[in-house]
N, C-alpha and C. Protein backbone atom coordinates (compact mmCIF):
# COMPACT_ATOMS: atom_id res chain seq x y z
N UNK A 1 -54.90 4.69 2.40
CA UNK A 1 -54.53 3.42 1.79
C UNK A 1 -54.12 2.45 2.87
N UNK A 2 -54.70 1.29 3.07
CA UNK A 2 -54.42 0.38 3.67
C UNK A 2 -53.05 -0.52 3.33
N UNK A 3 -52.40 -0.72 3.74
CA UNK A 3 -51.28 -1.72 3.71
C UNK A 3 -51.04 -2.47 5.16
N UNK A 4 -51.50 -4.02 5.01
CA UNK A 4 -51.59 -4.91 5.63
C UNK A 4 -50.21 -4.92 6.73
N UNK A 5 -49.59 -5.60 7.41
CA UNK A 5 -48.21 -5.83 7.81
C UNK A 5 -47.93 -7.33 7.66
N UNK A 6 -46.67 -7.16 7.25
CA UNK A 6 -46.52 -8.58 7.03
C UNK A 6 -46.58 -9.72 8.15
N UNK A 7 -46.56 -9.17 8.96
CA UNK A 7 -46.57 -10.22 10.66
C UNK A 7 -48.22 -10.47 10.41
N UNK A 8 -49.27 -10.06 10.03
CA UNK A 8 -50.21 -10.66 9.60
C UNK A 8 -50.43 -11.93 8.35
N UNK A 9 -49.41 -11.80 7.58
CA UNK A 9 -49.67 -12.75 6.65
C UNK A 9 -49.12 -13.99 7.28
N UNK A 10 -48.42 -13.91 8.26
CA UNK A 10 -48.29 -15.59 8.97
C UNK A 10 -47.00 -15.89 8.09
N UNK A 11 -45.99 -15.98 8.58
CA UNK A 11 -44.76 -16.42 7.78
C UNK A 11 -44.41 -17.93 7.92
N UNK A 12 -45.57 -18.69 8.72
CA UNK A 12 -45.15 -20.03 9.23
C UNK A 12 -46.39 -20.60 7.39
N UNK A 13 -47.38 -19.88 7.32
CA UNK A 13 -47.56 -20.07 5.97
C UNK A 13 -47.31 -19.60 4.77
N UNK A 14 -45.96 -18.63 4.52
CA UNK A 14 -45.79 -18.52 3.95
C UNK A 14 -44.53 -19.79 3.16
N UNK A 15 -44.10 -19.77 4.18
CA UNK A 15 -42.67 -21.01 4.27
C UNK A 15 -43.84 -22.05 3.75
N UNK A 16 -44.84 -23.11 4.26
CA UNK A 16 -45.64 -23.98 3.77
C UNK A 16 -45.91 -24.00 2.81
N UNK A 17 -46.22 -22.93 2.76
CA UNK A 17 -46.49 -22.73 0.76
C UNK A 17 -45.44 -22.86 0.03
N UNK A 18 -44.34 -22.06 0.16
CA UNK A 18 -43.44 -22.43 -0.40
C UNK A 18 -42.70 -24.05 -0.56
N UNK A 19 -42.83 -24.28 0.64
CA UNK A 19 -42.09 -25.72 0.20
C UNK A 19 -42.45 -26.86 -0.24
N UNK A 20 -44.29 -26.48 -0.27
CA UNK A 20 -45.42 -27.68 -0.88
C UNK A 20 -45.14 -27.36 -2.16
N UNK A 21 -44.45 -25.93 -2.63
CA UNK A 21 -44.85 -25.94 -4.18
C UNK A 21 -42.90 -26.35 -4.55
N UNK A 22 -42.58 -26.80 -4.05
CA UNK A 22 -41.30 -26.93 -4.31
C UNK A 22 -40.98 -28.00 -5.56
N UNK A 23 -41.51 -29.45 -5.64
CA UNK A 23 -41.82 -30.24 -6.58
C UNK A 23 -42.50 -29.88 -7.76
N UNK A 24 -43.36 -28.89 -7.62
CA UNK A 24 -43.97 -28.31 -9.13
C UNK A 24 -43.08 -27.58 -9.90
N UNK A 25 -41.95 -26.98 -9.36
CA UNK A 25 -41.35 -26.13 -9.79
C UNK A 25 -40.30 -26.77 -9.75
N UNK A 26 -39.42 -27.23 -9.30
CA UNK A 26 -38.15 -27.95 -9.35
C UNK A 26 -37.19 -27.01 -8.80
N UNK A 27 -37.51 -26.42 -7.85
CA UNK A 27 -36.82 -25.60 -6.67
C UNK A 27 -36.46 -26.18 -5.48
N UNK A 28 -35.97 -25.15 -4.46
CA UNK A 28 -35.62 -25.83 -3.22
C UNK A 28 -35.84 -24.29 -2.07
N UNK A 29 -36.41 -24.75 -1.51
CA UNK A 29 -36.54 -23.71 -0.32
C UNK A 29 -35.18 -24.12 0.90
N UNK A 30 -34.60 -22.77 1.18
CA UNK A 30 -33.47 -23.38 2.07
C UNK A 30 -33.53 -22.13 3.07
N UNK A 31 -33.26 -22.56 4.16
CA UNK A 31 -33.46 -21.68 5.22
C UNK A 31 -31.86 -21.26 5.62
N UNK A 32 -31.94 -20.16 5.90
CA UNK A 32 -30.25 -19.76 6.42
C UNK A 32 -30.19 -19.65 8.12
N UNK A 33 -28.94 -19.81 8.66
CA UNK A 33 -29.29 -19.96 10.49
C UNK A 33 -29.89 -18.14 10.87
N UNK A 34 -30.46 -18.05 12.08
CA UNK A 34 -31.49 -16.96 12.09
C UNK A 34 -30.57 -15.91 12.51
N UNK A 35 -29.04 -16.06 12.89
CA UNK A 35 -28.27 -15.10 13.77
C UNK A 35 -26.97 -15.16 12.16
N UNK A 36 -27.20 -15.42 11.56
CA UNK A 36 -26.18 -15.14 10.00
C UNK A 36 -26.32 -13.36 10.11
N UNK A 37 -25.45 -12.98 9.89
CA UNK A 37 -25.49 -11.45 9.76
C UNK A 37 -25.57 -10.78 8.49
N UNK A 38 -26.25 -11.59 7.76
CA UNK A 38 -26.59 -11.09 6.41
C UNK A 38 -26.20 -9.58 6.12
N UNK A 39 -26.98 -8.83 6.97
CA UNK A 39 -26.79 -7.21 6.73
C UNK A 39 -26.10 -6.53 7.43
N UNK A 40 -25.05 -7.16 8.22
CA UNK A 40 -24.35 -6.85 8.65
C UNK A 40 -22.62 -7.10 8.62
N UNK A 41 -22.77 -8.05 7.73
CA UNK A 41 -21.25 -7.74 6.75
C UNK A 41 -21.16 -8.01 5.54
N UNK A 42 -19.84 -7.16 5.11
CA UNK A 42 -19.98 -7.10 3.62
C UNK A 42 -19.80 -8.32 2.60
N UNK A 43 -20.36 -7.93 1.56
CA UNK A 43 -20.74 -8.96 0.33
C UNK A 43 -19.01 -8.88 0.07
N UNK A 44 -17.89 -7.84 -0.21
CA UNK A 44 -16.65 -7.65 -1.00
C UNK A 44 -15.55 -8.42 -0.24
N UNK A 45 -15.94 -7.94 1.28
CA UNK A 45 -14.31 -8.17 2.37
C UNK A 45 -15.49 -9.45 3.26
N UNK A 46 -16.16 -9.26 3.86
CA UNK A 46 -16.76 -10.31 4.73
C UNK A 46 -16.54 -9.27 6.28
N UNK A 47 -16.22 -8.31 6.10
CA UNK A 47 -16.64 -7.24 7.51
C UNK A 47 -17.59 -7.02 8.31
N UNK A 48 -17.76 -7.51 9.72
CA UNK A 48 -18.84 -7.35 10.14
C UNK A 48 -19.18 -6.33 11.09
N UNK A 49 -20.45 -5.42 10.59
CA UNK A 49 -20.05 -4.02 12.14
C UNK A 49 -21.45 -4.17 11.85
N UNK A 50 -21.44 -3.48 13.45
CA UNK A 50 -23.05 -2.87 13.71
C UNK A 50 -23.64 -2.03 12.99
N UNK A 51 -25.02 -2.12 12.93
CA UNK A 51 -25.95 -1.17 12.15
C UNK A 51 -26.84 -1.25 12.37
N UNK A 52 -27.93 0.34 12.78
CA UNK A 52 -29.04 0.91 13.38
C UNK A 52 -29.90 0.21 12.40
N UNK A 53 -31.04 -0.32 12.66
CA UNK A 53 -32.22 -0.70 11.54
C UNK A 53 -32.51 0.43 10.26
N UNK A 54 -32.27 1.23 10.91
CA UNK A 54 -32.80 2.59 9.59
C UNK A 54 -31.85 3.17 9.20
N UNK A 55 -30.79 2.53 9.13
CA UNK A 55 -29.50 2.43 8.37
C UNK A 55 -30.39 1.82 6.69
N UNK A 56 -30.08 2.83 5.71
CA UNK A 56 -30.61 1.86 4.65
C UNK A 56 -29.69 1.76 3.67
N UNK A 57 -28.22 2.46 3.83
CA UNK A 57 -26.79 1.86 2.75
C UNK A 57 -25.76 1.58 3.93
N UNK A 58 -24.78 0.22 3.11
CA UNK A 58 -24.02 -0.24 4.02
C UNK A 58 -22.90 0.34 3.50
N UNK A 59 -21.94 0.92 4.41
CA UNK A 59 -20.77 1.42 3.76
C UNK A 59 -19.42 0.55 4.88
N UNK A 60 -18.89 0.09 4.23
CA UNK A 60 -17.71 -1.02 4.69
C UNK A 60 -16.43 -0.16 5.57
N UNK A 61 -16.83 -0.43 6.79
CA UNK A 61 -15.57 0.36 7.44
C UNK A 61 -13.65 -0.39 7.31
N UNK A 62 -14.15 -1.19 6.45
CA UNK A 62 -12.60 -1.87 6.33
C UNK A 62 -12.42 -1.71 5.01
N UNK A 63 -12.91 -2.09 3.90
CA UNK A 63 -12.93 -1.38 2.19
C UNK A 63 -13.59 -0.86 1.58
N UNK A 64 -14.29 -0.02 2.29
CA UNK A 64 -15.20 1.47 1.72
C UNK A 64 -16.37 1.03 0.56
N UNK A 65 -16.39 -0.52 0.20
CA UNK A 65 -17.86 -0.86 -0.01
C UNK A 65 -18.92 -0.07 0.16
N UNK A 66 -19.98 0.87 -0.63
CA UNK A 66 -21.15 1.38 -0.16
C UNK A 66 -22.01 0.40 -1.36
N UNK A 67 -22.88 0.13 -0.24
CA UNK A 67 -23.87 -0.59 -1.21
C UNK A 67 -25.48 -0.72 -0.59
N UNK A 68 -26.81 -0.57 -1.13
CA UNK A 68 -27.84 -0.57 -0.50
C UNK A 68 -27.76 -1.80 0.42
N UNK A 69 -28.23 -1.53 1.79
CA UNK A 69 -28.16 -2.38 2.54
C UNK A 69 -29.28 -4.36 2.21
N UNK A 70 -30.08 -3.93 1.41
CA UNK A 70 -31.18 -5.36 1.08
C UNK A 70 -30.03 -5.77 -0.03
N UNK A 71 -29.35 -5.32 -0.73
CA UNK A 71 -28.66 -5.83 -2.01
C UNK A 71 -27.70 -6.76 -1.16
N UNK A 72 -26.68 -5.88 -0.32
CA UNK A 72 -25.64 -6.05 0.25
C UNK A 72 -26.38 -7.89 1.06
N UNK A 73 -27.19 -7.68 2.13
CA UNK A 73 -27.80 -8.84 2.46
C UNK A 73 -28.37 -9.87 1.42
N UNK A 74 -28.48 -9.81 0.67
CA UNK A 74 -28.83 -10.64 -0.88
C UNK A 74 -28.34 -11.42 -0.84
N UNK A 75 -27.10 -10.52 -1.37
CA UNK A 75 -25.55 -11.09 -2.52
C UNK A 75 -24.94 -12.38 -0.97
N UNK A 76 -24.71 -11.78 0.19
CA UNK A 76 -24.55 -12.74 1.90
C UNK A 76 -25.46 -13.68 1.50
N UNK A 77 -27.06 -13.94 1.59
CA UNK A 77 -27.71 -14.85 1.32
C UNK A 77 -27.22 -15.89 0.72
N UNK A 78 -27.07 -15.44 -0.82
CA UNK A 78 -26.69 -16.29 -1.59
C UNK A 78 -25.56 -16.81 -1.59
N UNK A 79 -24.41 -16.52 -0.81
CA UNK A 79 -23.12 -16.95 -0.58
C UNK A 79 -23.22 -17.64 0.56
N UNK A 80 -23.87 -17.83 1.35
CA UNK A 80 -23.73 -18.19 2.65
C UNK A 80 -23.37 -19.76 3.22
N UNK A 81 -22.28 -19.68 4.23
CA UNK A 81 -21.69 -21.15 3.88
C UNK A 81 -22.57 -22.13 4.48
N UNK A 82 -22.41 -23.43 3.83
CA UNK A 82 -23.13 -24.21 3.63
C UNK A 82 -23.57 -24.77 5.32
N UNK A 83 -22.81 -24.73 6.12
CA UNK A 83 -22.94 -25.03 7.29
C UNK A 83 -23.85 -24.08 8.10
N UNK A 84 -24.31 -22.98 7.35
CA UNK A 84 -25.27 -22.32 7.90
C UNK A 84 -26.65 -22.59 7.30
N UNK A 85 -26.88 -23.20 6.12
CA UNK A 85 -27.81 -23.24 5.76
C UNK A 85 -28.61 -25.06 5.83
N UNK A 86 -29.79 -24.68 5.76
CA UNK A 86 -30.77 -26.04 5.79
C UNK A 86 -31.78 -26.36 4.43
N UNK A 87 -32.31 -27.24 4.50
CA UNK A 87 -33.67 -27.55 3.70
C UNK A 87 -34.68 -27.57 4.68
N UNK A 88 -35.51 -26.75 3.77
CA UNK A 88 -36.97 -26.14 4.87
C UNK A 88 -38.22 -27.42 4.69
């Protein structure tokens, strides 16, 4: 079974696409700064520690938070203060 990699699909068009279709939809594409540590501190306390890539649950060395590490980076996404983030 073939599965493409995503560094082939061109992420400079994927962003284009997205933000041409932004007016059809009544959305907003927003970019977060590239060094935000999304997955690297927690969604509960705001703790930030290191973690191996193939780390795939984050467990909070300051309030014992375990949570899948893409969730944990999510929930950061979506909180992320405003001074870190842009319009794409």
């Amino acid at each position: 079974m073939f599965l493409p990699a995503v560094s082939n699909n061109c992420f400079y068009e994927i962003r284009r696409q997205l933000t041409y279709k932004q007016p059809f939809y009544a959305t907003r594409v927003e970019l977060v700064d590239r060094w935000f540590p999304s997955s690297k501190m927690c969604s509960c306390c705001g703790h930030i520690q290191t973690m191996r890539l193939s780390e795939r649950v984050y467990n909070c060395g300051r309030c014992g938070n375990i949570q899948d590490r893409d969730e944990n980076a999510s929930i950061n996404l979506r909180d992320a203060p405003e001074d870190k983030i842009r319009l794409a």
